[in-house]
Protein backbone atom coordinates (compact mmCIF):
# COMPACT_ATOMS: atom_id res chain seq x y z
CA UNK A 1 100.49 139.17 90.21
CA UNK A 2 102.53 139.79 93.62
CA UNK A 3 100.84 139.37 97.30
CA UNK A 4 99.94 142.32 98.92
CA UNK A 5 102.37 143.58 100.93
CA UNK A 6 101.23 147.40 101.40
CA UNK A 7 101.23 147.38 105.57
CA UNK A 8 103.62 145.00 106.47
CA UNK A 9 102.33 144.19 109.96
CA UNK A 10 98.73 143.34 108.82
CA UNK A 11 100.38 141.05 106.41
CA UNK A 12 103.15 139.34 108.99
CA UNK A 13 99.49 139.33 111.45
CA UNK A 14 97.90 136.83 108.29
CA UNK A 15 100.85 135.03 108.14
CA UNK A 16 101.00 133.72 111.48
CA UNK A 17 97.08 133.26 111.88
CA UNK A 18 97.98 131.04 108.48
CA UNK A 19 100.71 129.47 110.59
CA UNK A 20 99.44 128.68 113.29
CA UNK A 21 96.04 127.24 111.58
CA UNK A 22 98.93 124.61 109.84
CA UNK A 23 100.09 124.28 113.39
CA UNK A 24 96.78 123.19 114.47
CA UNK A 25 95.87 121.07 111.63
CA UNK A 26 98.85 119.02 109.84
CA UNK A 27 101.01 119.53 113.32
CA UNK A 28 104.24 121.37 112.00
CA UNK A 29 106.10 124.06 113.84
CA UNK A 30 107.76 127.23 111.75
CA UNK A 31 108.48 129.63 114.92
CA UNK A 32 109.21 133.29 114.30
CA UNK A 33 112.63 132.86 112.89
CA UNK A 34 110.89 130.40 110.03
CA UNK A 35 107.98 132.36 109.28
CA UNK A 36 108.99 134.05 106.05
CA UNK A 37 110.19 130.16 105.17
CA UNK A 38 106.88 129.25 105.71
CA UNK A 39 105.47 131.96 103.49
CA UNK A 40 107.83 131.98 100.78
CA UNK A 41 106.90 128.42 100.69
CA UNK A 42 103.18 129.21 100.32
CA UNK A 43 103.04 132.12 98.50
CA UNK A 44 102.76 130.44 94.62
CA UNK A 45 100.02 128.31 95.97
CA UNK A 46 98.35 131.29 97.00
CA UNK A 47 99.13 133.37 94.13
CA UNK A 48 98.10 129.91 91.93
CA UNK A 49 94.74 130.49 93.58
CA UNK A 50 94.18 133.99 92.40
CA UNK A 51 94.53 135.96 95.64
CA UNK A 52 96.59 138.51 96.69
CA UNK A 53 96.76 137.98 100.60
CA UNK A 54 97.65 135.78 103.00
CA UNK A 55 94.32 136.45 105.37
CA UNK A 56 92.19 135.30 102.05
CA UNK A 57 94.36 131.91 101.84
CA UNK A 58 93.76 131.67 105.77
CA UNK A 59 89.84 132.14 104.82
CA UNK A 60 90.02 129.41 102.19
CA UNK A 61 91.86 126.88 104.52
CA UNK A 62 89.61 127.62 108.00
CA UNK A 63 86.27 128.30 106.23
CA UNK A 64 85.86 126.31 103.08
CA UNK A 65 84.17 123.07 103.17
CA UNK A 66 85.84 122.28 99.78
CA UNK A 67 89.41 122.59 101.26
CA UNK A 68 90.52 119.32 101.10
CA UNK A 69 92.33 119.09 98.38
CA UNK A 70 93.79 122.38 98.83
CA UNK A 71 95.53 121.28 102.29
CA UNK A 72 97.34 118.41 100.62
CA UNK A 73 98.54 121.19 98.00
CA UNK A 74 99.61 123.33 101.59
CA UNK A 75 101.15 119.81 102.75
CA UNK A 76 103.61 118.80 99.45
CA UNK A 77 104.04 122.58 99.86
CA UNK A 78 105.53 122.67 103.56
CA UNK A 79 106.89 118.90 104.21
CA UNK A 80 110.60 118.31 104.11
CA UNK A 81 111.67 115.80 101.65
CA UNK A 82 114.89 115.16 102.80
CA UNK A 83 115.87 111.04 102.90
CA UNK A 84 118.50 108.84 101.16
CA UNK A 85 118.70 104.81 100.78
CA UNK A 86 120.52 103.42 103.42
CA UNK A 87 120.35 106.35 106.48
CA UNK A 88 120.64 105.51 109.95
CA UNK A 89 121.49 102.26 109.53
CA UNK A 90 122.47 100.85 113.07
CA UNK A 91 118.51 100.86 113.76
CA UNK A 92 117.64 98.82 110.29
CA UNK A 93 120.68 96.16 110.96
CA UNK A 94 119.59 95.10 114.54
CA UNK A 95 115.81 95.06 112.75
CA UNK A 96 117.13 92.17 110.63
CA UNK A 97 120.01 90.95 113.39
CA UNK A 98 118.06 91.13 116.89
CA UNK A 99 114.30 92.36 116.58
CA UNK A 100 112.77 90.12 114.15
CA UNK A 101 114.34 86.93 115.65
CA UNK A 102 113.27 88.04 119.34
CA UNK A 103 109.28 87.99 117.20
CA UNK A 104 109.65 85.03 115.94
CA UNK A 105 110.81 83.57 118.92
CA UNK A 106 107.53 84.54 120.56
CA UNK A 107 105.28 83.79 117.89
CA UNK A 108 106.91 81.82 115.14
CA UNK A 109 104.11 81.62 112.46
CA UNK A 110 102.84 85.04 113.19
CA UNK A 111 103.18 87.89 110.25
CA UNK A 112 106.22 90.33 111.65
CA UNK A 113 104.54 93.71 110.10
CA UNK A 114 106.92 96.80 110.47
CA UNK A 115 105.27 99.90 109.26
CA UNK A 116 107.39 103.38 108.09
CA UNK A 117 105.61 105.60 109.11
CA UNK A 118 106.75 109.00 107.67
CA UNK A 119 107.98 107.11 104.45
CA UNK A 120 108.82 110.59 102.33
CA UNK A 121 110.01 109.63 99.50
CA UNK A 122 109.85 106.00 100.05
CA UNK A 123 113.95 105.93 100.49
CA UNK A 124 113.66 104.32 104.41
CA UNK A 125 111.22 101.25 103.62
CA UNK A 126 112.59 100.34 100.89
CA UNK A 127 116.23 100.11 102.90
CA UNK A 128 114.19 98.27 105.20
CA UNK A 129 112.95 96.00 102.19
CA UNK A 130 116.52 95.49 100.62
CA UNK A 131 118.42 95.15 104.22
CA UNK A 132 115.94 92.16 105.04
CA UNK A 133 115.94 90.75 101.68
CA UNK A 134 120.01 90.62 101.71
CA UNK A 135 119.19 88.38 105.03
CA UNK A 136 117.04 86.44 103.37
CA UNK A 137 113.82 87.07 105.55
CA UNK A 138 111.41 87.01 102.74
CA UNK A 139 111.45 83.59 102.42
CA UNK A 140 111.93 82.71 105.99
CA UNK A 141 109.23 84.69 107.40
CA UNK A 142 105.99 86.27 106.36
CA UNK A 143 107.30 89.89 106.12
CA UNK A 144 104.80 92.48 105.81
CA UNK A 145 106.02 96.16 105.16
CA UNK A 146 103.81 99.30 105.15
CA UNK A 147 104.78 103.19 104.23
CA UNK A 148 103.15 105.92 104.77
CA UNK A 149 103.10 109.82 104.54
CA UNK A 150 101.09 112.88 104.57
CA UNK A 151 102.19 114.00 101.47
CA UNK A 152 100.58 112.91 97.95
CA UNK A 153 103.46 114.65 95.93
CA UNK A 154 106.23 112.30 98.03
CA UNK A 155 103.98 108.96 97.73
CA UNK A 156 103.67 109.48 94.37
CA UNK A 157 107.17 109.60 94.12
CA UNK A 158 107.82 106.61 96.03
CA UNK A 159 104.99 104.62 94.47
CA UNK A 160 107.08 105.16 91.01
CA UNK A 161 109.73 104.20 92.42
CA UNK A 162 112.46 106.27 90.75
CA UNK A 163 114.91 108.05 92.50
CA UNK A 164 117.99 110.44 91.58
CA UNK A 165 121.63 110.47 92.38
CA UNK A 166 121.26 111.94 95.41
CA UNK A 167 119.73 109.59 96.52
CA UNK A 168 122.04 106.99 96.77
CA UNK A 169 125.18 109.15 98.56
CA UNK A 170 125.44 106.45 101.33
CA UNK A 171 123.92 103.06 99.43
CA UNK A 172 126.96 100.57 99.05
CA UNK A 173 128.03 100.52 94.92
CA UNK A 174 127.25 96.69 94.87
CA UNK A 175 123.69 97.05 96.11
CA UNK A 176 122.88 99.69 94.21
CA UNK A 177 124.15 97.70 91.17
CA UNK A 178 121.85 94.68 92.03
CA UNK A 179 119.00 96.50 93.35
CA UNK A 180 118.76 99.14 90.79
CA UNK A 181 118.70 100.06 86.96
CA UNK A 182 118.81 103.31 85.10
CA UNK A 183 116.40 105.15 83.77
CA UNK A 184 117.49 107.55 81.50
CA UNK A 185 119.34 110.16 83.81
CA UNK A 186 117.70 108.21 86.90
CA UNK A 187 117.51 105.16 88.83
CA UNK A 188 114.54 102.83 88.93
CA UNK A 189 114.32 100.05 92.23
CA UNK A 190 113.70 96.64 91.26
CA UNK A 191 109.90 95.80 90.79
CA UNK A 192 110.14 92.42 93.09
CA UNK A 193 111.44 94.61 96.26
CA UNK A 194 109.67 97.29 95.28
CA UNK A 195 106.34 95.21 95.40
CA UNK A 196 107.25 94.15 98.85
CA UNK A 197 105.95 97.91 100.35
CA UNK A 198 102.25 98.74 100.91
CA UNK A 199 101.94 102.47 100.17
CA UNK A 200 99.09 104.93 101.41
CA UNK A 201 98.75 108.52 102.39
CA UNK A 202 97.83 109.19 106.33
CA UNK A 203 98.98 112.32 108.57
CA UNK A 204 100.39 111.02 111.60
CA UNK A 205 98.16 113.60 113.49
CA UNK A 206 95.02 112.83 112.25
CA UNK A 207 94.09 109.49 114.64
CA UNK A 208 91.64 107.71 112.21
CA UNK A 209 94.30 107.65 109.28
CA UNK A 210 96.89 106.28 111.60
CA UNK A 211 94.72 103.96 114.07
CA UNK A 212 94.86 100.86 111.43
CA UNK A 213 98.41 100.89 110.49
CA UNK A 214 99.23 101.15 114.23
CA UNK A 215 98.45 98.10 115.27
CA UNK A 216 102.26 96.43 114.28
CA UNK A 217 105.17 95.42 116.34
CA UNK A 218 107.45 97.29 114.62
CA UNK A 219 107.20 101.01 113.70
CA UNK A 220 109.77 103.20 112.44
CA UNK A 221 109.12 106.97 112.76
CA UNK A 222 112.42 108.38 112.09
CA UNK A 223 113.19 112.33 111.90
CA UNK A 224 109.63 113.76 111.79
CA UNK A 225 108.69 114.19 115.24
CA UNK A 226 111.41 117.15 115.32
CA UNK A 227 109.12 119.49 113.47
CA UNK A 228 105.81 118.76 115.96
CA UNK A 229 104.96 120.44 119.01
CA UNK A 230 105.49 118.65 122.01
CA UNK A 231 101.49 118.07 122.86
CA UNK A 232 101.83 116.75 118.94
CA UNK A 233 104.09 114.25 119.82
CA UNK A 234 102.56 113.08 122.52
CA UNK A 235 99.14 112.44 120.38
CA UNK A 236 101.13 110.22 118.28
CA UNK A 237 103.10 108.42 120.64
CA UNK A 238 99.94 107.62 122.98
CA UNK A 239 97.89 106.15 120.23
CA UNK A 240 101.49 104.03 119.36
CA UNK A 241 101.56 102.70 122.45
CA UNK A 242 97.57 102.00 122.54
CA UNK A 243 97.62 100.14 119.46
CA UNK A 244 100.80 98.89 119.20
CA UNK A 245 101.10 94.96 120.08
CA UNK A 246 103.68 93.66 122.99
CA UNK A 247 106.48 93.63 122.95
CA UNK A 248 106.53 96.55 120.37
CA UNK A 249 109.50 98.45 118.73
CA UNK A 250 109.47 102.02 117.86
CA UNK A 251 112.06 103.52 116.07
CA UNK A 252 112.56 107.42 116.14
CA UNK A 253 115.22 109.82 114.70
CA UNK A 254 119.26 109.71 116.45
CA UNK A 255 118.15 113.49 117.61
CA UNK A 256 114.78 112.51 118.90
CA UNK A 257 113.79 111.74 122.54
CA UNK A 258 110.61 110.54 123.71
CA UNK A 259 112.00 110.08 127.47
CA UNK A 260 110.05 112.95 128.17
CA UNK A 261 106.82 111.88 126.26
CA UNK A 262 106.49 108.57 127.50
CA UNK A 263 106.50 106.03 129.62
CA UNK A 264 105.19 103.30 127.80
CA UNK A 265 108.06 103.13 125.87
CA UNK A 266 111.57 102.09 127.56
CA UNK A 267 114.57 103.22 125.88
CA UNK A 268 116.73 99.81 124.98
CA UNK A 269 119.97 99.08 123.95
CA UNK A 270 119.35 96.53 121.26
CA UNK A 271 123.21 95.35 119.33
CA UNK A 272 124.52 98.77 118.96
CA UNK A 273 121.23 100.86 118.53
CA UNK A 274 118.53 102.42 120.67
CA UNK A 275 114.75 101.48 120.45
CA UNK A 276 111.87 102.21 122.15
CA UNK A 277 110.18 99.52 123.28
CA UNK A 278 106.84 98.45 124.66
CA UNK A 279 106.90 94.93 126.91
CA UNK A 280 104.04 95.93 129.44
């Protein structure tokens, strides 16, 4: 069975009223030039569902109290899953060279607790995990590590921890070699780093899913705020910098800025990387 596509304006009308419901809910942008992305993207979960329009999907999604489960579907559906092992690395080095020494410095015997907070995949804390392990801060420091996302389908992933070629295009050979083993066509991490990340599912946009992991020093955030809205950002960003400790370090993607957003946040040269960072 196809969607019904007999008046194409009443359909592209359901489309965006579907759109812009995700917009309002889970926080992503698809502009006009994206929407039949968007709907190519949702159209087998609609079709999976046994309708024929996008305006009964839109019903379903708005209307249902039962529609829970069915937004995490539209989530797996929509999110980019997009990471490798060992991306952006100038931010993760001066982690383990400058911004975890400048903690301890403060507070010696205090947990440093860095949190990932759009974890896909699970390729970025587990960098994190391996670059601080190769320093040997696990057994200088009480290193805490969280990871989050907003999709199930990517946790899951990460929680198995097995990953594909492809994932590994910029991971040194000799860390791969000591950090990984195959499994059958893919790779699986080892179990003692791997053990090192606390995984759970929160939407950066929903506040009560986000308000408890907030609360670190150390949050990275990396190439996710590039499909909000603005106002989105901002949400996320304010309740950073409300529950975020001081000094605090956010992390955000090489094309992000938050100079705009904020000013709780200073933009720092830290070693040869820029951080936001909270010292008020």
């Amino acid at each position: 069975m196809g969607l019904n596509s007999d008046i194409s304006g009443v359909r592209r009308g359901a489309e965006t009223l579907l759109r812009d419901l995700v917009l309002e809910r889970v926080g992503l942008i698809f502009d006009d030039s994206k929407i039949n992305i968007f709907a190519d993207k949702l159209a087998p979960l609609i079709i999976e569902r046994g309708f024929n329009s996008f305006l009964d999907y839109y019903y379903l999604l708005k209307y249902d109290e039962d529609s829970a489960d069915e937004w995490r579907s539209v989530i797996n559906a929509l999110t980019v899953q997009e990471t490798y092992f060992w991306r952006e690395m100038d931010q993760i080095h001066q982690l383990a060279e400058e911004v975890i020494p400048q903690l301890l410095a403060i507070a010696p015997n205090a947990p440093i607790r860095i949190w990932s907070a759009a974890c896909a995949t699970g390729e970025e804390p587990l960098t994190i995990a391996l670059r601080l392990n190769e320093n040997g801060w696990f057994e200088r420091a009480d290193i805490e590590i969280y990871a989050s996302d907003a999709s199930s389908a990517a946790l899951e992933r990460a929680q198995n921890g097995i990953y594909r070629e492809r994932s590994f295009r910029a991971l040194p050979a000799n860390l791969k070699e000591k950090y990984f083993t195959p499994d059958g066509k893919h790779w699986r991490i080892a179990p003692a780093l791997h053990k090192k990340i606390k995984w759970t599912q929160a939407n950066l946009l929903v506040a009560d899913e986000i308000a408890p992991l907030a609360s670190v020093p150390i949050i990275f955030c990396r190439n996710v705020f590039i499909y909000f809205t603005p106002d989105g950002v901002r949400r996320v960003v304010d309740l950073f910098a409300e529950k975020m400790s001081v000094p605090a370090f956010l992390f955000v993607g090489a094309a992000e800025s938050l100079l705009k957003v904020t000013d709780d946040f200073e933009l720092e040269e830290i070693g040869n990387a820029f951080v936001y960072v909270k010292r008020k």
